[in-house]
Protein backbone atom coordinates (compact mmCIF):
# COMPACT_ATOMS: atom_id res chain seq x y z
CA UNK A 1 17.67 4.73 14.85
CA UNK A 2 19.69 5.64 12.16
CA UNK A 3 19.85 8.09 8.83
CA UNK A 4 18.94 7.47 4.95
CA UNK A 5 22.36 9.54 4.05
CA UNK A 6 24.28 8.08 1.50
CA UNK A 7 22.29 4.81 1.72
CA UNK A 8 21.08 3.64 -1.76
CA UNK A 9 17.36 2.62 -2.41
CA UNK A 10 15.25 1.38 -4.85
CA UNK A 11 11.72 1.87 -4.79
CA UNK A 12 9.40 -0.53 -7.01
CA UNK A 13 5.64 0.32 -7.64
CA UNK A 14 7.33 4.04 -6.75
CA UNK A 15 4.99 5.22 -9.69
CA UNK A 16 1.49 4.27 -7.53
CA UNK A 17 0.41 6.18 -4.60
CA UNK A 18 2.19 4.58 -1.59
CA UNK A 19 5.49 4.48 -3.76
CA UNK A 20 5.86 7.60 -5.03
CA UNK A 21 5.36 9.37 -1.40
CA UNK A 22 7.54 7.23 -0.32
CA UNK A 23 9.89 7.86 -3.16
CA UNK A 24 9.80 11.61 -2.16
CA UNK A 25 10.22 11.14 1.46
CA UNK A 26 13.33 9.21 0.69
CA UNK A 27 14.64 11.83 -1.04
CA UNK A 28 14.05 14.48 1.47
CA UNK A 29 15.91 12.24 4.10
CA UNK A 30 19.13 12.10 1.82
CA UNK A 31 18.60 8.74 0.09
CA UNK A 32 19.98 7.87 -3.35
CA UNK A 33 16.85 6.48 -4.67
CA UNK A 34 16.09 4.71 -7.75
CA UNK A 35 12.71 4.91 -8.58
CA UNK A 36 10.99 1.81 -10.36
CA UNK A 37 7.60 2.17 -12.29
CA UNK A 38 6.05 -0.03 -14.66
CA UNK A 39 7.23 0.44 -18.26
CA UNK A 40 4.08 1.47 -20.77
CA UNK A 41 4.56 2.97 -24.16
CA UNK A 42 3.46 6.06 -23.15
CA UNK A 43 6.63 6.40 -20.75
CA UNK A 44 4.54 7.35 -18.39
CA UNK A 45 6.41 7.34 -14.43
CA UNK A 46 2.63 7.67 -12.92
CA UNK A 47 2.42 10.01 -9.74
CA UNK A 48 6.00 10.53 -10.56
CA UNK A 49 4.96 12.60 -13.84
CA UNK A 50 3.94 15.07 -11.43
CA UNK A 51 6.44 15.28 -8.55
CA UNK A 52 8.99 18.08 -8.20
CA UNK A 53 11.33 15.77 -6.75
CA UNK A 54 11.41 13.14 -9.84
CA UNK A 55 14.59 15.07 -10.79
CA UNK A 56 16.43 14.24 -7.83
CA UNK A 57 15.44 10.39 -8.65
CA UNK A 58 17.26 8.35 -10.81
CA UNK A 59 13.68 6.58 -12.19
CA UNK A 60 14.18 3.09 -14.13
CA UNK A 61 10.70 1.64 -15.94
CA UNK A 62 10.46 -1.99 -15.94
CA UNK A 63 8.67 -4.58 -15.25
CA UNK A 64 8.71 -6.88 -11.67
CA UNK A 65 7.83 -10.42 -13.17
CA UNK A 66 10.94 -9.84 -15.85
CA UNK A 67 13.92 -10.87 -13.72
CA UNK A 68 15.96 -8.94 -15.96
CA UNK A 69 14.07 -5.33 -15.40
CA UNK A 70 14.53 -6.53 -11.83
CA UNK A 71 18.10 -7.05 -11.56
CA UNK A 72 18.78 -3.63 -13.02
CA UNK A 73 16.61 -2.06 -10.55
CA UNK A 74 18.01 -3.95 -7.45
CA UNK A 75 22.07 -3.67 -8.77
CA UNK A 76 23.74 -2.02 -6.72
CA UNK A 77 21.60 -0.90 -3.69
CA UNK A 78 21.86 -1.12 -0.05
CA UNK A 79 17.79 -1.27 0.83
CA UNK A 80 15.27 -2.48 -1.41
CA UNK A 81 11.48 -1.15 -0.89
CA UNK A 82 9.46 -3.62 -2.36
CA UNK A 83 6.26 -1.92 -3.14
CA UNK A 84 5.36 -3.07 -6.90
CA UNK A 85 2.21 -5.11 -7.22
CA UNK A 86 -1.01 -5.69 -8.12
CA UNK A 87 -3.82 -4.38 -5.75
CA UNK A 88 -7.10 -4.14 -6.75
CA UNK A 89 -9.69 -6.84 -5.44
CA UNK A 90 -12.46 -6.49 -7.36
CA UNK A 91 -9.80 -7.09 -10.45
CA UNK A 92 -8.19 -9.74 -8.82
CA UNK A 93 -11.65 -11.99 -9.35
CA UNK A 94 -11.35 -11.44 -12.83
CA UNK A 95 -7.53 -12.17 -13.54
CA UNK A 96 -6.29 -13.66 -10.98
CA UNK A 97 -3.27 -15.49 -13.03
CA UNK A 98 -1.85 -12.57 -13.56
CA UNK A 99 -1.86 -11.88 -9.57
CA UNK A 100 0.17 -14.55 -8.98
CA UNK A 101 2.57 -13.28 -11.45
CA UNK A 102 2.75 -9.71 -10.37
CA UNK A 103 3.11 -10.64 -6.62
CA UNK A 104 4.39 -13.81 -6.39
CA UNK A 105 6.60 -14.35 -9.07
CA UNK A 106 7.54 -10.51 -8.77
CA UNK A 107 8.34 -11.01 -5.12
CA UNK A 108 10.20 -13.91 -6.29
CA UNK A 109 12.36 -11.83 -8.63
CA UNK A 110 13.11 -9.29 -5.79
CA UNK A 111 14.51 -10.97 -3.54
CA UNK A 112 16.46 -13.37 -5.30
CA UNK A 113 17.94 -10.37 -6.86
CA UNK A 114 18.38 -8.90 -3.93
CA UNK A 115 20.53 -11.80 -2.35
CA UNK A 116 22.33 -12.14 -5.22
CA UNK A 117 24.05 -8.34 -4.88
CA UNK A 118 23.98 -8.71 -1.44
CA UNK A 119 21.48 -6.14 -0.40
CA UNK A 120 21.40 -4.94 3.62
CA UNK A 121 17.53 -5.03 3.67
CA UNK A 122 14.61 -5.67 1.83
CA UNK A 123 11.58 -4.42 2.58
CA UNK A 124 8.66 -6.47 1.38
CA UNK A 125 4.89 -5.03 1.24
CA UNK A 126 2.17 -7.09 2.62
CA UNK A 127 -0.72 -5.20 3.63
CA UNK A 128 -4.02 -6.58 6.37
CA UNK A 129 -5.95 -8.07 3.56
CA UNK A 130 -3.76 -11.00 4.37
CA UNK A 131 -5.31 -11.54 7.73
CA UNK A 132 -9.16 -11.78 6.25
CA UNK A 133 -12.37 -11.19 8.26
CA UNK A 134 -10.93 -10.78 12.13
CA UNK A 135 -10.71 -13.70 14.40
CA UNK A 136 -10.10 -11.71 17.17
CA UNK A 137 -9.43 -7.29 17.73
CA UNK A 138 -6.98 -6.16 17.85
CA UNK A 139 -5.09 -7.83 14.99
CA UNK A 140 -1.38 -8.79 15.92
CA UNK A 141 1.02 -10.25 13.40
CA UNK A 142 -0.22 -13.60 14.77
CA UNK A 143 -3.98 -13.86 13.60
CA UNK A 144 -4.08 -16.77 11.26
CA UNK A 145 -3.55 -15.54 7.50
CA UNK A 146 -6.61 -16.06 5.46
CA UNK A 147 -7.11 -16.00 1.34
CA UNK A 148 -10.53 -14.69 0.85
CA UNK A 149 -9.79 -13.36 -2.50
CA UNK A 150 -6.99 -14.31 -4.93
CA UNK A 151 -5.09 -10.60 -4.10
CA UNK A 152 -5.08 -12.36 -0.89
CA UNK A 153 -3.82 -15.64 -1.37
CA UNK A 154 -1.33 -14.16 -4.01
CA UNK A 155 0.10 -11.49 -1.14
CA UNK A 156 0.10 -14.57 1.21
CA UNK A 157 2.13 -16.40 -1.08
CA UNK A 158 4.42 -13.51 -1.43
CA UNK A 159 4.90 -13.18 1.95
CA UNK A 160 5.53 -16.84 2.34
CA UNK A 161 8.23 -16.19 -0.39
CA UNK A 162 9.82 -13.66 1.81
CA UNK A 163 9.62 -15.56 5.03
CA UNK A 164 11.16 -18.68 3.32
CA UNK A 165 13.94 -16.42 1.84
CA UNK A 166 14.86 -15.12 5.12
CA UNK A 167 15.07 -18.52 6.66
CA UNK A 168 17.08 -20.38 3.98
CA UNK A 169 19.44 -17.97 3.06
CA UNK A 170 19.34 -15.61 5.97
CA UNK A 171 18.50 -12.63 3.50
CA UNK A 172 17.56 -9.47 6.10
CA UNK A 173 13.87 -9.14 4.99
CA UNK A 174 11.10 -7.12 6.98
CA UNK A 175 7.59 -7.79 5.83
CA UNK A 176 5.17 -4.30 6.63
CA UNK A 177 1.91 -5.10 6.78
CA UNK A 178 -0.12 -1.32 5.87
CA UNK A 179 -3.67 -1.51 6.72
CA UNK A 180 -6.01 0.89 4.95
CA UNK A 181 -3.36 3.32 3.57
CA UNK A 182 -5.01 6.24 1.88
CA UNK A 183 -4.34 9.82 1.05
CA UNK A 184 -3.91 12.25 -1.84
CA UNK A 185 -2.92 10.51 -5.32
CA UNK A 186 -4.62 7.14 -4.27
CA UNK A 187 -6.82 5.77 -7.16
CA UNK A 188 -11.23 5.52 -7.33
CA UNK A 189 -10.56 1.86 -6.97
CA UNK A 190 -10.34 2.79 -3.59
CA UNK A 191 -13.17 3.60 -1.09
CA UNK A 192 -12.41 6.99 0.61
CA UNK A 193 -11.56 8.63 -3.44
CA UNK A 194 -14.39 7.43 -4.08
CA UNK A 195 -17.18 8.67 -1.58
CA UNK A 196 -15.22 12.10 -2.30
CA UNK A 197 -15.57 12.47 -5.45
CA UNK A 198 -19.69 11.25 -5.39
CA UNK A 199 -19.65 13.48 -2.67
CA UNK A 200 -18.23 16.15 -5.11
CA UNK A 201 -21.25 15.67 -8.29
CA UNK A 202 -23.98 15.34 -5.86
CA UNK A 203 -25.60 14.12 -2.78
CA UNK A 204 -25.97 10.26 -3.82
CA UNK A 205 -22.69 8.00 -2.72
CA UNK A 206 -23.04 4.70 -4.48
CA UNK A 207 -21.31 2.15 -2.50
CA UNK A 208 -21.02 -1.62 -1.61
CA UNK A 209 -21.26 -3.41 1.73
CA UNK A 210 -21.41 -0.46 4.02
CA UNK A 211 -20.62 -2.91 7.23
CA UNK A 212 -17.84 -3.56 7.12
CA UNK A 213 -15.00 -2.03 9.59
CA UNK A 214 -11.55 -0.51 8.24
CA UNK A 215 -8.45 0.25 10.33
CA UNK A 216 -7.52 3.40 7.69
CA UNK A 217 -3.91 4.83 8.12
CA UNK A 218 -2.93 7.87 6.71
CA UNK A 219 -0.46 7.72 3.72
CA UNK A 220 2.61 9.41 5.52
CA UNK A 221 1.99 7.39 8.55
CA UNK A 222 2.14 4.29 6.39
CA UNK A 223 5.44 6.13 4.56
CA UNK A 224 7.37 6.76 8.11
CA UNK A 225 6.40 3.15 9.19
CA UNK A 226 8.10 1.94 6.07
CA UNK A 227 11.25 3.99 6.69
CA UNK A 228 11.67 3.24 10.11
CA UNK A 229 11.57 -0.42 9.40
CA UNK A 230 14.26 -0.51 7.31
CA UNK A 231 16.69 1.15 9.73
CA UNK A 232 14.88 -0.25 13.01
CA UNK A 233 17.81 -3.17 13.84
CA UNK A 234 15.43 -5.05 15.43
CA UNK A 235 13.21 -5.41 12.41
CA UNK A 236 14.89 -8.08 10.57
CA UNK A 237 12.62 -11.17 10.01
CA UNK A 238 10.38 -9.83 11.78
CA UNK A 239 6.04 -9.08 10.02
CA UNK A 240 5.27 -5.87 11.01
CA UNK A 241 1.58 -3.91 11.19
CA UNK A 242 1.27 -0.35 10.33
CA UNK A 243 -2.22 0.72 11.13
CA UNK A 244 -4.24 3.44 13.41
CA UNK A 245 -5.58 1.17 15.66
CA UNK A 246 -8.81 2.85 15.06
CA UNK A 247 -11.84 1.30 13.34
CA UNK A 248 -14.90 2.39 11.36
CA UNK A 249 -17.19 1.56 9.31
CA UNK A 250 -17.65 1.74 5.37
CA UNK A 251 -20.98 3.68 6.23
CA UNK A 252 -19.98 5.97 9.12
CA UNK A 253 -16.79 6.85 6.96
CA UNK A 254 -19.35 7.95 4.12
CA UNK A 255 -20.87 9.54 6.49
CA UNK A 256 -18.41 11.44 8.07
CA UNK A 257 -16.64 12.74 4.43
CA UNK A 258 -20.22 14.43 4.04
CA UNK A 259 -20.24 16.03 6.95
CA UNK A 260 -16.87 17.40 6.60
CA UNK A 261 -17.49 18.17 2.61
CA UNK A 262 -20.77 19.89 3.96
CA UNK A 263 -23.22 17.26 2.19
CA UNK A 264 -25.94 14.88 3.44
CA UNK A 265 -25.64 12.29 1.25
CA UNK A 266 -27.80 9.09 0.69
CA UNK A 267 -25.76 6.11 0.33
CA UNK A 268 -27.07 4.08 -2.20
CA UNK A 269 -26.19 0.23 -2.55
CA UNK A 270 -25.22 -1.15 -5.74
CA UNK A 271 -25.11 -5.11 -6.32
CA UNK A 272 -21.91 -4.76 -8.74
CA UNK A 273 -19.80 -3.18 -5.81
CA UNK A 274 -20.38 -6.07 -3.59
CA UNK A 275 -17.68 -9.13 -2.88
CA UNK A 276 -18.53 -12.63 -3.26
CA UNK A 277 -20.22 -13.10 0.39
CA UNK A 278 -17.37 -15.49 1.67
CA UNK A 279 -15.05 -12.80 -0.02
CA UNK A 280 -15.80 -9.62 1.94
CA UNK A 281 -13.44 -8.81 4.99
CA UNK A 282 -15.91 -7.53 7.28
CA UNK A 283 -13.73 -6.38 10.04
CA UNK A 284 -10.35 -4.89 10.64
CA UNK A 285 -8.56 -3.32 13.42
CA UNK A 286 -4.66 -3.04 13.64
CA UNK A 287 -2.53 -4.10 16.76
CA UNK A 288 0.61 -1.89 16.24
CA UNK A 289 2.06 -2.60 19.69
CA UNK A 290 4.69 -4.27 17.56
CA UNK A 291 5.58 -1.50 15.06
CA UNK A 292 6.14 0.44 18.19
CA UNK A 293 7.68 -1.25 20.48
CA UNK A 294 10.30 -2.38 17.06
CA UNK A 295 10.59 0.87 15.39
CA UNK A 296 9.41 3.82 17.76
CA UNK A 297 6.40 4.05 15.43
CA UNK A 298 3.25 5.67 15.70
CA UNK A 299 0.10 7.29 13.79
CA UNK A 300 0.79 11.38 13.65
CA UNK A 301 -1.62 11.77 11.47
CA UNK A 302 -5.26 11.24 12.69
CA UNK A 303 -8.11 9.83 10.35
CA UNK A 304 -9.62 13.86 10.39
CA UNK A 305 -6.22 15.20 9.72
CA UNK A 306 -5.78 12.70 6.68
CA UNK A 307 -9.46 13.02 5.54
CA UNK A 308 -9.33 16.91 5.06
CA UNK A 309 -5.56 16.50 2.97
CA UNK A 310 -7.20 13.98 1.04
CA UNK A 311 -10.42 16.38 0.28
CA UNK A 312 -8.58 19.28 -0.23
CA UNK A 313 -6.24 17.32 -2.73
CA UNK A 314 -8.74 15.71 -4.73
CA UNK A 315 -10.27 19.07 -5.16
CA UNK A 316 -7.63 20.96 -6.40
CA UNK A 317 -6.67 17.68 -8.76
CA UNK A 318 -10.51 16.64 -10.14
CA UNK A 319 -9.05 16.45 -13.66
CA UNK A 320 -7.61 13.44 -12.67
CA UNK A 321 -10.81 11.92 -10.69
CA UNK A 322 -13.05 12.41 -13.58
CA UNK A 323 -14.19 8.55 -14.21
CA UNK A 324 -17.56 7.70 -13.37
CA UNK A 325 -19.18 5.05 -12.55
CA UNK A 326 -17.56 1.76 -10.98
CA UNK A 327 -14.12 1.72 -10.89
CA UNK A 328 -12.65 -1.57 -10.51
């Protein structure tokens, strides 16, 4: 399908915890990647800070919704990996302004940037929240998209964005669509960091809806599916699914990460941790005929495999998992 040597990348939102794997699987393939993260006064690169392949990245801090950070980012490059956004839902209620800024305007910025140098590929970063509660199992790339939270509607717009790009001036865009990425370095806003590290103080796990279904996808599966997109030559234009095709529930997954962590835990609801009720997503399960049949893609990496990584990692990094509470 192709090789990343001597191709040049950029990587935005390569600070975060899809980015910077993917940042470091780039590397390891022979890209030359430029690594985007968000600029703070700190200088802080995020996961990057702590990566023994940031030296073999030339890493740029910036800012997605300035078109000027962007077009220094994007100069340049052959394939752009557009993973820079803002993600968390629960947030998203509270600001959601600043959502559409971040991933619409900031998709915006991308790829007009990106057709301006003339860039081979962009690579644009839905993810399944886009599809809402399921209308039908499995999910294919054409269930109706559904804004049940503004991080929703502002990743639908984005994709929109990207979809209209490609159309009207033929830019070579490939929207993936990650379901429930997670693995070590992902954040407590997140469910699976944080059942482990409840799991870790004691036996209570204080959760939200525990219903609900999630197709979860292992961070280096979600990483590979990225990569073979942008050399698959049948990707262009195309929306794209990268999930396990595997379901379970909120509850069951609490459930399980005892078990395997050698707790049994009480799960304990709390009314702050629950969506508006027309909100929640109750149910998601990936189709990823697509991504295979496209890209010769599949899960290696099965929700056991991920789930002990992900333990043993949060473990051995606790310092860094030390906020209690909710984490929004």
């Amino acid at each position: 399908m192709g090789s990343f040597d001597g191709k040049k990348v950029l990587v935005t939102g390569a600070g975060g915890f899809i980015g910077s794997h993917l940042a470091e699987h780039l590397v390891r393939e022979g890209a030359t990647v430029r690594a985007m993260v968000h600029y703070n006064a700190l200088g802080k690169r995020g996961w990057l800070d702590h990566s023994e392949l940031a030296g073999d990245m030339e890493i740029l801090a910036g800012d997605i919704t300035d078109r000027d950070s962007v077009r220094a980012g994007v100069k340049d490059r052959d394939i752009i990996f557009h993973l820079g956004a803002l993600i968390a839902i629960p947030y998203s209620y509270q600001a959601p302004r600043s959502y559409v800024r971040a991933n619409i305007e900031g998709t915006l910025n991308v790829l007009q940037a990106a057709l301006d140098i003339g860039a081979q590929r962009v690579l644009h970063t839905s993810t399944s929240e886009v599809y809402g509660t399921a209308q039908f199992v499995p999910i294919t790339e054409e269930h109706p998209l559904q804004g049940q939270s503004p991080y929703s509607a502002s990743k639908i717009g984005a994709d929109k964005m990207a979809e209209a790009f490609a159309a009207s001036f033929e830019l070579e865009v490939v929207t993936v669509r990650p379901f429930n990425t997670f693995g070590p370095r992902q954040s407590m806003r997140a469910v699976i960091p944080t059942i482990i590290t409840q799991c870790l103080r004691g036996q209570n796990v204080h959760l939200g809806a525990v219903h609900p279904t999630r197709d979860l996808n292992f961070v280096q599966n979600t990483v590979e599916g990225f990569c073979a997109a942008a050399l698959s030559p049948n990707a262009a234009g195309q929306a794209i699914n990268f999930g396990s095709g595997r379901e379970i529930s909120v509850g069951d997954l609490a459930i399980l990460i005892g078990k395997m962590m050698g707790k049994e835990i009480e799960i304990v609801c709390e009314e702050q941790r629950l969506r508006p009720t027309k909100s929640e997503v109750e149910r998601l399960l990936a189709c990823n005929k697509k991504a295979k049949e496209l890209c010769n893609w599949e899960p290696r990496t099965t929700l056991e495999q991920g789930l002990e990584k992900t333990i043993a990692f949060i473990e051995a990094n606790v310092a860094h998992y030390q906020a209690k509470g909710y984490v929004v």
